[in-house]
C-alpha atoms as a PDB file:
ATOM      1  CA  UNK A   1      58.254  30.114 -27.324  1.00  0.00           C
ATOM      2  CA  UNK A   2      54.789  28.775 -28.644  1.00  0.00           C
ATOM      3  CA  UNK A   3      54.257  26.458 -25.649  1.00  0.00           C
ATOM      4  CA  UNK A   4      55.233  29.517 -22.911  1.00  0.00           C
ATOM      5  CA  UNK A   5      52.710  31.678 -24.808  1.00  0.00           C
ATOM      6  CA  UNK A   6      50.329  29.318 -24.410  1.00  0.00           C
ATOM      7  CA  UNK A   7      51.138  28.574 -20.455  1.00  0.00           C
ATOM      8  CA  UNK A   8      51.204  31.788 -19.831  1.00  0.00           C
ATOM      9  CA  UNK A   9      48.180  33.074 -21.627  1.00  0.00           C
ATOM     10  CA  UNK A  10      46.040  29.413 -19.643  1.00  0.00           C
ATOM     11  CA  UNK A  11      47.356  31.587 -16.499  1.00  0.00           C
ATOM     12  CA  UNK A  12      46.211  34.462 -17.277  1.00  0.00           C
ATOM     13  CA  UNK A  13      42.857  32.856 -17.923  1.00  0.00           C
ATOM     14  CA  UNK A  14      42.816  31.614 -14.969  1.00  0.00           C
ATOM     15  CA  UNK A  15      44.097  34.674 -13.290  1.00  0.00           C
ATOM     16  CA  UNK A  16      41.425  36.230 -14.445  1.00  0.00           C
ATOM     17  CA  UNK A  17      38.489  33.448 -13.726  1.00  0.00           C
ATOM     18  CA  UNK A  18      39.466  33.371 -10.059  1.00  0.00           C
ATOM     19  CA  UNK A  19      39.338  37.400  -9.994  1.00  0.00           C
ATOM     20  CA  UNK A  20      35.759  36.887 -11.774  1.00  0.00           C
ATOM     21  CA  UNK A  21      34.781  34.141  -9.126  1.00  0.00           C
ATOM     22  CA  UNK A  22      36.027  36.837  -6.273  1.00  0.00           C
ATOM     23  CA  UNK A  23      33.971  40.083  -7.783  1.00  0.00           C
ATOM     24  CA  UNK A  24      31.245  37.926  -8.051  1.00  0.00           C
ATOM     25  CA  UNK A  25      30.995  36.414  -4.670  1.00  0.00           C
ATOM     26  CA  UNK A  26      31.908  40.130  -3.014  1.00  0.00           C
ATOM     27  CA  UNK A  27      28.797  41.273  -4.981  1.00  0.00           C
ATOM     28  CA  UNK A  28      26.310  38.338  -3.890  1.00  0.00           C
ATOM     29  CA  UNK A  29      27.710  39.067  -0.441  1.00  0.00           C
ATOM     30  CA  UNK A  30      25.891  41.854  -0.764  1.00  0.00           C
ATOM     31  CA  UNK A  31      22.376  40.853  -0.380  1.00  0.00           C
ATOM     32  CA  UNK A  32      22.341  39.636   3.150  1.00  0.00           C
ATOM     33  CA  UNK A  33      19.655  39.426   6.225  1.00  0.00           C
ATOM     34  CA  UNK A  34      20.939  39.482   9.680  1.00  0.00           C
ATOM     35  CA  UNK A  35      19.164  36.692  11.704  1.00  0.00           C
ATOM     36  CA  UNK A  36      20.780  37.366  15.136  1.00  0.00           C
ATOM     37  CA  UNK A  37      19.742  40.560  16.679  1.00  0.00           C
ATOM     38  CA  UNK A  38      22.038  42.793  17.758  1.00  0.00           C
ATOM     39  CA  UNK A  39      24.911  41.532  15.731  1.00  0.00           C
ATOM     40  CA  UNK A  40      27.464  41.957  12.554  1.00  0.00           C
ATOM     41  CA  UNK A  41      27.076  38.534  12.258  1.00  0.00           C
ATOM     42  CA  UNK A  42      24.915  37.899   8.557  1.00  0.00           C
ATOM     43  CA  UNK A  43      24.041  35.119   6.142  1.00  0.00           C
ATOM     44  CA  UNK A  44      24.612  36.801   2.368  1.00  0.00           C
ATOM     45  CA  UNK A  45      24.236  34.984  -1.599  1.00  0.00           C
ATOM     46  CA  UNK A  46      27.913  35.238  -0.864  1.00  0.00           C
ATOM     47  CA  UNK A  47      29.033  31.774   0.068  1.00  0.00           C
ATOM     48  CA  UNK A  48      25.960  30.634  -2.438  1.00  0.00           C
ATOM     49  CA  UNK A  49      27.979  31.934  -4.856  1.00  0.00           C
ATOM     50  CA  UNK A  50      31.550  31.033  -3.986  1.00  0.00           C
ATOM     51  CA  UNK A  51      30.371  27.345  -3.256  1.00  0.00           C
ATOM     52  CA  UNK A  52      28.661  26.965  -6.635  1.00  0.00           C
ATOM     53  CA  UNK A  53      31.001  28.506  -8.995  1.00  0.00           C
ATOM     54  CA  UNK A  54      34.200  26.279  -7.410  1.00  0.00           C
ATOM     55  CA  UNK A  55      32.097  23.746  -8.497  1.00  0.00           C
ATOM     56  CA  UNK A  56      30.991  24.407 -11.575  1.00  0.00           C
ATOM     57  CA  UNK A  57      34.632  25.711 -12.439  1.00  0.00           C
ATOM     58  CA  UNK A  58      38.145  23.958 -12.204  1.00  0.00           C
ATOM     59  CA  UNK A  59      40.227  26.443 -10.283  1.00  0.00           C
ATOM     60  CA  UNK A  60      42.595  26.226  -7.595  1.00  0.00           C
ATOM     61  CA  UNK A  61      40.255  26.093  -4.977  1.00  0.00           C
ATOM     62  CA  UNK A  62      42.252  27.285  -1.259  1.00  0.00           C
ATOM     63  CA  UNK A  63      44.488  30.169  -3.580  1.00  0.00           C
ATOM     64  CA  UNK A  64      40.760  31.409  -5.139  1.00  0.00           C
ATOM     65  CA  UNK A  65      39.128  31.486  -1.584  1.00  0.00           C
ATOM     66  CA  UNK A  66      42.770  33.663  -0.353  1.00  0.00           C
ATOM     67  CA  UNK A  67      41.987  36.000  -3.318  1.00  0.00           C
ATOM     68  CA  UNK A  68      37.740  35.952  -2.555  1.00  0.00           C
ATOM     69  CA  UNK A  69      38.994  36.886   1.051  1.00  0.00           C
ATOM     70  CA  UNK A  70      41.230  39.674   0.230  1.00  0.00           C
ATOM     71  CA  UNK A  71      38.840  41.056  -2.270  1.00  0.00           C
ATOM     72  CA  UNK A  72      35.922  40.899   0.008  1.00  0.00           C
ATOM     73  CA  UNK A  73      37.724  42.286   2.816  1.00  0.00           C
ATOM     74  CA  UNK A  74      38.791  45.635   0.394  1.00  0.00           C
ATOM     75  CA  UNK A  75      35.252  45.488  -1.015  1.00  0.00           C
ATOM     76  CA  UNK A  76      33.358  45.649   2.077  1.00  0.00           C
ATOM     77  CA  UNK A  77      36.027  48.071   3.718  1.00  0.00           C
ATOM     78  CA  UNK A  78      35.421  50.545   0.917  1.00  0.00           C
ATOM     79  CA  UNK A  79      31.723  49.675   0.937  1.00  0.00           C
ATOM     80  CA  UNK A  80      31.330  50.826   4.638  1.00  0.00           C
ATOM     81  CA  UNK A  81      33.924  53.648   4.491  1.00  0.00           C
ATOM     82  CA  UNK A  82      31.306  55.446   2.131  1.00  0.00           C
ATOM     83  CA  UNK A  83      28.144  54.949   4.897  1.00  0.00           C
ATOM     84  CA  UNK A  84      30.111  54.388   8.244  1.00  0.00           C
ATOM     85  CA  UNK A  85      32.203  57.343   9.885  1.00  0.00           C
ATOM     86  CA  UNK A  86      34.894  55.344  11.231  1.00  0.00           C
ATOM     87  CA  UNK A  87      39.215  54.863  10.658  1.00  0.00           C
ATOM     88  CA  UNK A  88      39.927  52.816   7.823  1.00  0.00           C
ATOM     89  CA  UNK A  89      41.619  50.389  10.362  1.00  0.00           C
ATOM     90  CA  UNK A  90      38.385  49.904  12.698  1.00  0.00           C
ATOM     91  CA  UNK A  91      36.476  49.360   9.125  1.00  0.00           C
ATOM     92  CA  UNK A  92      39.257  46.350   8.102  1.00  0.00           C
ATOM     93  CA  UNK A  93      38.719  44.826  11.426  1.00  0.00           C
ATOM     94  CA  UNK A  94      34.701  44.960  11.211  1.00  0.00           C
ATOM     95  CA  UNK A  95      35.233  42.830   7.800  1.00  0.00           C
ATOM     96  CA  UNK A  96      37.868  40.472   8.670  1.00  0.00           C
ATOM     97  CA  UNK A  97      35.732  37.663  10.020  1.00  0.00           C
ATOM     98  CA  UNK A  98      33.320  37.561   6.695  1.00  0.00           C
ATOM     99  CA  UNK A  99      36.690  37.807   4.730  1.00  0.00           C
ATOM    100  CA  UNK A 100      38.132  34.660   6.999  1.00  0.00           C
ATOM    101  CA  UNK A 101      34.862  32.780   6.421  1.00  0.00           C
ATOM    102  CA  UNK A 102      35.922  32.183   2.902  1.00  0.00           C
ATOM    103  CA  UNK A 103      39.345  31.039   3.929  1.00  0.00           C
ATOM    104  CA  UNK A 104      38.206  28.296   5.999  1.00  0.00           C
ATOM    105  CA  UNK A 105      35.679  27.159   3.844  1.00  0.00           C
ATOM    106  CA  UNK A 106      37.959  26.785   0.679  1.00  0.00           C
ATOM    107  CA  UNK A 107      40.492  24.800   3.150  1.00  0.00           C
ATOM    108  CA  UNK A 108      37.977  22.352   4.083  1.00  0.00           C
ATOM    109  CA  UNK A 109      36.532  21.784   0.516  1.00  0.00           C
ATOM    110  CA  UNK A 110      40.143  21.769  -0.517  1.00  0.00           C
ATOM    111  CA  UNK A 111      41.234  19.238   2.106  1.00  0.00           C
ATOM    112  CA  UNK A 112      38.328  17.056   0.800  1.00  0.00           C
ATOM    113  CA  UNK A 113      39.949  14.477  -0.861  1.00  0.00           C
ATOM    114  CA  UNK A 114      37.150  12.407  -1.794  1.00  0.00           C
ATOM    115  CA  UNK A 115      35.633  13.161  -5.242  1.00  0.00           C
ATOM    116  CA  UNK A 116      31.592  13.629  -4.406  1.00  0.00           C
ATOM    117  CA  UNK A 117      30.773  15.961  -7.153  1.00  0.00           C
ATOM    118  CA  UNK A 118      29.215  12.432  -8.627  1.00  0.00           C
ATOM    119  CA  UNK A 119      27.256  11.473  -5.154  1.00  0.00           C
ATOM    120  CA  UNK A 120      24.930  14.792  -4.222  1.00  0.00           C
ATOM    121  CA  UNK A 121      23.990  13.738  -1.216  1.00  0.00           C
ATOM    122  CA  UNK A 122      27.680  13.334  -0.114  1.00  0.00           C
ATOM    123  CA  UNK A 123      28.375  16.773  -1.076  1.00  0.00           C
ATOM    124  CA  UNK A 124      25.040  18.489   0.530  1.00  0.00           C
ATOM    125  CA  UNK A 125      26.034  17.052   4.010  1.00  0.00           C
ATOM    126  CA  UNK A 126      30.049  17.688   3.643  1.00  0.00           C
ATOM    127  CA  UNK A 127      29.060  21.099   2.540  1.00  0.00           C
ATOM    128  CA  UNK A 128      26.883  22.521   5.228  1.00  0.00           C
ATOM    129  CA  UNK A 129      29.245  20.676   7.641  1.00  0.00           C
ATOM    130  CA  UNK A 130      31.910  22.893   6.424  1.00  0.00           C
ATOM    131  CA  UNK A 131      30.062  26.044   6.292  1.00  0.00           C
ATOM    132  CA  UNK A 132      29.329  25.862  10.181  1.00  0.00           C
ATOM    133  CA  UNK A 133      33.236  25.173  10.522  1.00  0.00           C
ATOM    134  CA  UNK A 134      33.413  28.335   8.927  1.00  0.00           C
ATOM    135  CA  UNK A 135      30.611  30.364  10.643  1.00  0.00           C
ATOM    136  CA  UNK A 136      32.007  29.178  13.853  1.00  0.00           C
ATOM    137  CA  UNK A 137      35.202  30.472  13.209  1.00  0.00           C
ATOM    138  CA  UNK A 138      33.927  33.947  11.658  1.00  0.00           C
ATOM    139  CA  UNK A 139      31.698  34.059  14.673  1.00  0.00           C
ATOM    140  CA  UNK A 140      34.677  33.584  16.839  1.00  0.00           C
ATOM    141  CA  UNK A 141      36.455  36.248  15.312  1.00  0.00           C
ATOM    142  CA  UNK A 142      33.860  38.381  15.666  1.00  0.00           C
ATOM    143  CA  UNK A 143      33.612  37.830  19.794  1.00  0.00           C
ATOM    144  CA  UNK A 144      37.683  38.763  20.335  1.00  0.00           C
ATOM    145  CA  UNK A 145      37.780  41.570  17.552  1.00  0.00           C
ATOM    146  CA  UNK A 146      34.500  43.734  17.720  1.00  0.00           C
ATOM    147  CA  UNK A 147      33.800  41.960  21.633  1.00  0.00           C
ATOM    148  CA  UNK A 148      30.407  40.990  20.645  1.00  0.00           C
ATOM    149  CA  UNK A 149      28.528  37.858  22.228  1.00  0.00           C
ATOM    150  CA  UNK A 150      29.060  33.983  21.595  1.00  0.00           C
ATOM    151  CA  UNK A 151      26.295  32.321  19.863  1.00  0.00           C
ATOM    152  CA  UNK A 152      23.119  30.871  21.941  1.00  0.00           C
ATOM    153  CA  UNK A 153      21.474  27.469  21.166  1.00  0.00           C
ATOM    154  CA  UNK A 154      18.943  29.381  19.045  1.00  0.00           C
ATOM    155  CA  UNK A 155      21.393  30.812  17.252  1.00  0.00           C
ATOM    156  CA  UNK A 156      23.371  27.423  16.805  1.00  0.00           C
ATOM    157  CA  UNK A 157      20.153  26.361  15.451  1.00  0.00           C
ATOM    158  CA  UNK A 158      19.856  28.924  12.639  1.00  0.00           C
ATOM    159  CA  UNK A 159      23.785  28.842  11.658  1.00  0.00           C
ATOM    160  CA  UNK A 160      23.052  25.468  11.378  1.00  0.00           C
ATOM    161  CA  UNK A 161      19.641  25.220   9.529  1.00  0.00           C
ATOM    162  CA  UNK A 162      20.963  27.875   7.138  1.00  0.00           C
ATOM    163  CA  UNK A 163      24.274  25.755   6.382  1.00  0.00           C
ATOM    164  CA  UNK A 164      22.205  22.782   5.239  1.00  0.00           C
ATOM    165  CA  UNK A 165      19.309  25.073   3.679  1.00  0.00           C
ATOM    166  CA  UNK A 166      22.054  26.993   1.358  1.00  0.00           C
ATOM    167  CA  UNK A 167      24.447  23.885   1.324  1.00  0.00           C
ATOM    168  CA  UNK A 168      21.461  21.534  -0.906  1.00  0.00           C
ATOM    169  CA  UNK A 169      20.333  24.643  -2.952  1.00  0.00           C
ATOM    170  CA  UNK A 170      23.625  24.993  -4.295  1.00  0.00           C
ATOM    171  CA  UNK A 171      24.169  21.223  -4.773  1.00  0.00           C
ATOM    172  CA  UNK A 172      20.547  20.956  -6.195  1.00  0.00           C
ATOM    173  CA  UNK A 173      21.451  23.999  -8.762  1.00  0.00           C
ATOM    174  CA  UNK A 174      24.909  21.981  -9.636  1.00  0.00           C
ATOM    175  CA  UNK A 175      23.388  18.527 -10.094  1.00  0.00           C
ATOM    176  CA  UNK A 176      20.523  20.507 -12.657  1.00  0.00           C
ATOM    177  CA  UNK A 177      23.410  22.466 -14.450  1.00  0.00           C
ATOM    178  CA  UNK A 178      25.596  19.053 -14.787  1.00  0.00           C
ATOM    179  CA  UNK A 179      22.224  16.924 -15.868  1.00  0.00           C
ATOM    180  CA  UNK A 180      21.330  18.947 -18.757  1.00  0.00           C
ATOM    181  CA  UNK A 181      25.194  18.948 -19.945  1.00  0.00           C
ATOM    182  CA  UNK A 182      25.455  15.120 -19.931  1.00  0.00           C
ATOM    183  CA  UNK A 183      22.031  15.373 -21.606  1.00  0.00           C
ATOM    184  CA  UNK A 184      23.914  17.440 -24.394  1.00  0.00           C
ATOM    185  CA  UNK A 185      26.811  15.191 -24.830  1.00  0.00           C
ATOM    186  CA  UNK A 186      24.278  12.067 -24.769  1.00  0.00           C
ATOM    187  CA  UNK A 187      22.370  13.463 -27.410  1.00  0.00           C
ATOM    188  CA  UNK A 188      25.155  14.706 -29.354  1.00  0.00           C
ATOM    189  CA  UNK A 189      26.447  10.775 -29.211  1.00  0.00           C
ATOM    190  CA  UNK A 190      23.167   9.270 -29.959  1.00  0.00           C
ATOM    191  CA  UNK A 191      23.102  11.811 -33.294  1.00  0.00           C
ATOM    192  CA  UNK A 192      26.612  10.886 -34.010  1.00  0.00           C
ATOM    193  CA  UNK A 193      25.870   7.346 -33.858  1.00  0.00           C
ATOM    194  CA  UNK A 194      22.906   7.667 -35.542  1.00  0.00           C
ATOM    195  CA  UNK A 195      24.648   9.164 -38.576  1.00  0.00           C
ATOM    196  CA  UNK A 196      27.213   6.596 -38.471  1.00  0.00           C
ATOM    197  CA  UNK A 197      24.505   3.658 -38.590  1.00  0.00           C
ATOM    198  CA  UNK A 198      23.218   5.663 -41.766  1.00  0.00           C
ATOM    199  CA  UNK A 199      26.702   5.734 -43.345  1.00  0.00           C
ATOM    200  CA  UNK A 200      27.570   2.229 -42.572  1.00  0.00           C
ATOM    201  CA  UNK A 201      23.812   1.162 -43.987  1.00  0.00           C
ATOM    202  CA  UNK A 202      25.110   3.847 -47.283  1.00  0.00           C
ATOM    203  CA  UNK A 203      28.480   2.209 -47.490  1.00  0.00           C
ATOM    204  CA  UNK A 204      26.965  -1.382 -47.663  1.00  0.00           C
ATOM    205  CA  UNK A 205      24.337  -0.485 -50.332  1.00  0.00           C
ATOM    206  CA  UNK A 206      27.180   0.908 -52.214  1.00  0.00           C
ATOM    207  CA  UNK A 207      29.454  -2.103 -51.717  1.00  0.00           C
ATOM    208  CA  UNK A 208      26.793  -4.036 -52.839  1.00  0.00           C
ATOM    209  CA  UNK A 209      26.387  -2.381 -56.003  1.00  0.00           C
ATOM    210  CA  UNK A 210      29.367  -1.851 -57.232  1.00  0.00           C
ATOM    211  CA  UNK A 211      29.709  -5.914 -56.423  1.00  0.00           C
ATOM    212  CA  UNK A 212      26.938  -6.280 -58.889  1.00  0.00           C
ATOM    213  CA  UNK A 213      27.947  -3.784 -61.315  1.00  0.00           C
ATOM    214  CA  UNK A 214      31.651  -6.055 -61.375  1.00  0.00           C
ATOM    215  CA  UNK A 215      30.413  -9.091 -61.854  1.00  0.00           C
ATOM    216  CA  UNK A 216      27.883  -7.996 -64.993  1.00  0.00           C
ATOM    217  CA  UNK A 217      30.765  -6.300 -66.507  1.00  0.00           C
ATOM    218  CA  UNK A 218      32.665  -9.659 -65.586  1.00  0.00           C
ATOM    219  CA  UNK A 219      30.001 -11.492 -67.480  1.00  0.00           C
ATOM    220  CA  UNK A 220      29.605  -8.863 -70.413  1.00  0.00           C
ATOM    221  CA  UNK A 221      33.545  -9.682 -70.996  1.00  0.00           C
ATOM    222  CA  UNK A 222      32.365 -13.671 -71.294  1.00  0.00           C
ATOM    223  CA  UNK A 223      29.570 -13.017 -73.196  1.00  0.00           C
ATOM    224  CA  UNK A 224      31.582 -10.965 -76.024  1.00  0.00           C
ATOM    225  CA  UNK A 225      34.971 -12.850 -75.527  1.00  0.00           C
ATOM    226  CA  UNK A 226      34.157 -15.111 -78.307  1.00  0.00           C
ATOM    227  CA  UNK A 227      32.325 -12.703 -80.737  1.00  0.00           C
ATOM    228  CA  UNK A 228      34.017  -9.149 -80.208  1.00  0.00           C
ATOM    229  CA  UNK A 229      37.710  -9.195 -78.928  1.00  0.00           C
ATOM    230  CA  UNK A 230      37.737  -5.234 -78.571  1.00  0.00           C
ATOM    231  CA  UNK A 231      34.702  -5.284 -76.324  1.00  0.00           C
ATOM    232  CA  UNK A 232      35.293  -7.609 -74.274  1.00  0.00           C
ATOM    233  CA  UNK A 233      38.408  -6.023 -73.480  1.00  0.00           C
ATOM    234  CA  UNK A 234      37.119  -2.655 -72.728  1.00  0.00           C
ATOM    235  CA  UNK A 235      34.044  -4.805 -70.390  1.00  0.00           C
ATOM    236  CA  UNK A 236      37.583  -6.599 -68.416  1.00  0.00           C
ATOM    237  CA  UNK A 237      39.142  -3.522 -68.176  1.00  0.00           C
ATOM    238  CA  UNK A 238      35.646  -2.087 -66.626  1.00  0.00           C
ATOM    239  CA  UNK A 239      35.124  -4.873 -64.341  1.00  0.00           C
ATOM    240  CA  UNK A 240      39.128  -4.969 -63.252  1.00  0.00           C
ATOM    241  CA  UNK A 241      39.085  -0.992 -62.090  1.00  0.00           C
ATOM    242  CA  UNK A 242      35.406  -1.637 -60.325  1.00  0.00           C
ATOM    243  CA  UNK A 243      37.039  -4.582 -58.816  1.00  0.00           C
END
């Protein structure tokens, strides 16, 4: 019974991290610029978000990007239904290509099989790669579902610049966050080993004493052997227990 409590309360943590990861990102998403003109189509703090925290945090990472999705498309859905006079079912539409963005971009990062958290470079270059993968395919959505117009080459150019721009600032923000923890946990060993160098340099000194103190008892019982049997008991006695 202990060990299901226990499973089940690690679930609901995690439950509950992934729902944390999903509120937060649908918030970011929130501050956004729209570089193409005439067009849904936005960068947001969003994806900066979603990218860093599955980083920083071991979750599940394609079932947290589902659950980011669904959130965000709900969260943006009720957003606009309070400024935009428009069916509910027009609204879910408008938001279902930022909502698949977050789909795709879990499924590549999950599909990565190579650990690069260790190589930052790596994991800048695989990262914007698979943000364009995913702005591509929120674009896309966004031509058949709301009819709007497929990207230009200038507009290639800023999906792209962006993806590499946001893709380094979040790996540059992870590699600072995961420096200054294995700074901790080197300085914590150094201090550890630094206190066990002072107890090893304590336990010799007091090895050595007591040494000392058994042989002069050793030599007190010689000494008095021949002139006060009693004595020199109680001094072999001494030196046998400091032995």
């Amino acid at each position: 019974n202990y060990i299901k409590y226990v499973i089940n309360t690690n679930r609901l943590n995690l439950i509950g991290t992934i729902f944390l990861i999903a509120i937060l990102t649908a918030i970011m998403g929130e501050f956004k610029i729209y570089p193409i003109e005439s067009s849904v189509f936005r960068f947001g703090l969003g994806s900066i978000t979603f990218f860093l925290l599955i980083l920083l945090i071991n979750v599940p990472v394609f079932f947290t990007g589902l659950i980011t999705a669904l959130f965000l498309l709900l969260f943006r859905t009720f957003i606009d239904s309070l400024t935009l006079d428009d069916s509910l079912l027009n609204l879910l539409i408008l938001n279902i290509p930022a909502s698949l963005y977050y789909i795709v971009f879990a499924f590549c990062i999950d599909k990565l099989t190579v650990r690069l958290k260790e190589f930052p470079l790596q994991l800048g270059i695989y990262g914007a790669v698979f943000e364009i993968i995913a702005n591509f395919v929120e674009h896309f959505m966004y031509t058949i579902l709301i009819q709007s117009t497929f990207i230009s080459w200038k507009q290639l150019f800023i999906i792209i610049a962006v993806a590499f721009i946001r893709s380094f600032f979040v790996v540059g923000i992870y590699s600072s966050i995961t420096l200054n923890e294995q700074k901790k946990k080197m300085q914590e060993m150094l201090n550890m080993h630094a206190n066990l160098y002072m107890e090893t340099l304590y336990m010799q000194n007091t090895m050595h004493l007591v040494e000392q103190v058994t042989a002069d008892s050793f030599l007190l019982y010689k000494n008095l052997r021949e002139t006060n049997h009693a004595l020199s008991t109680e001094a072999l006695r001494i030196s046998s227990e400091m032995h």
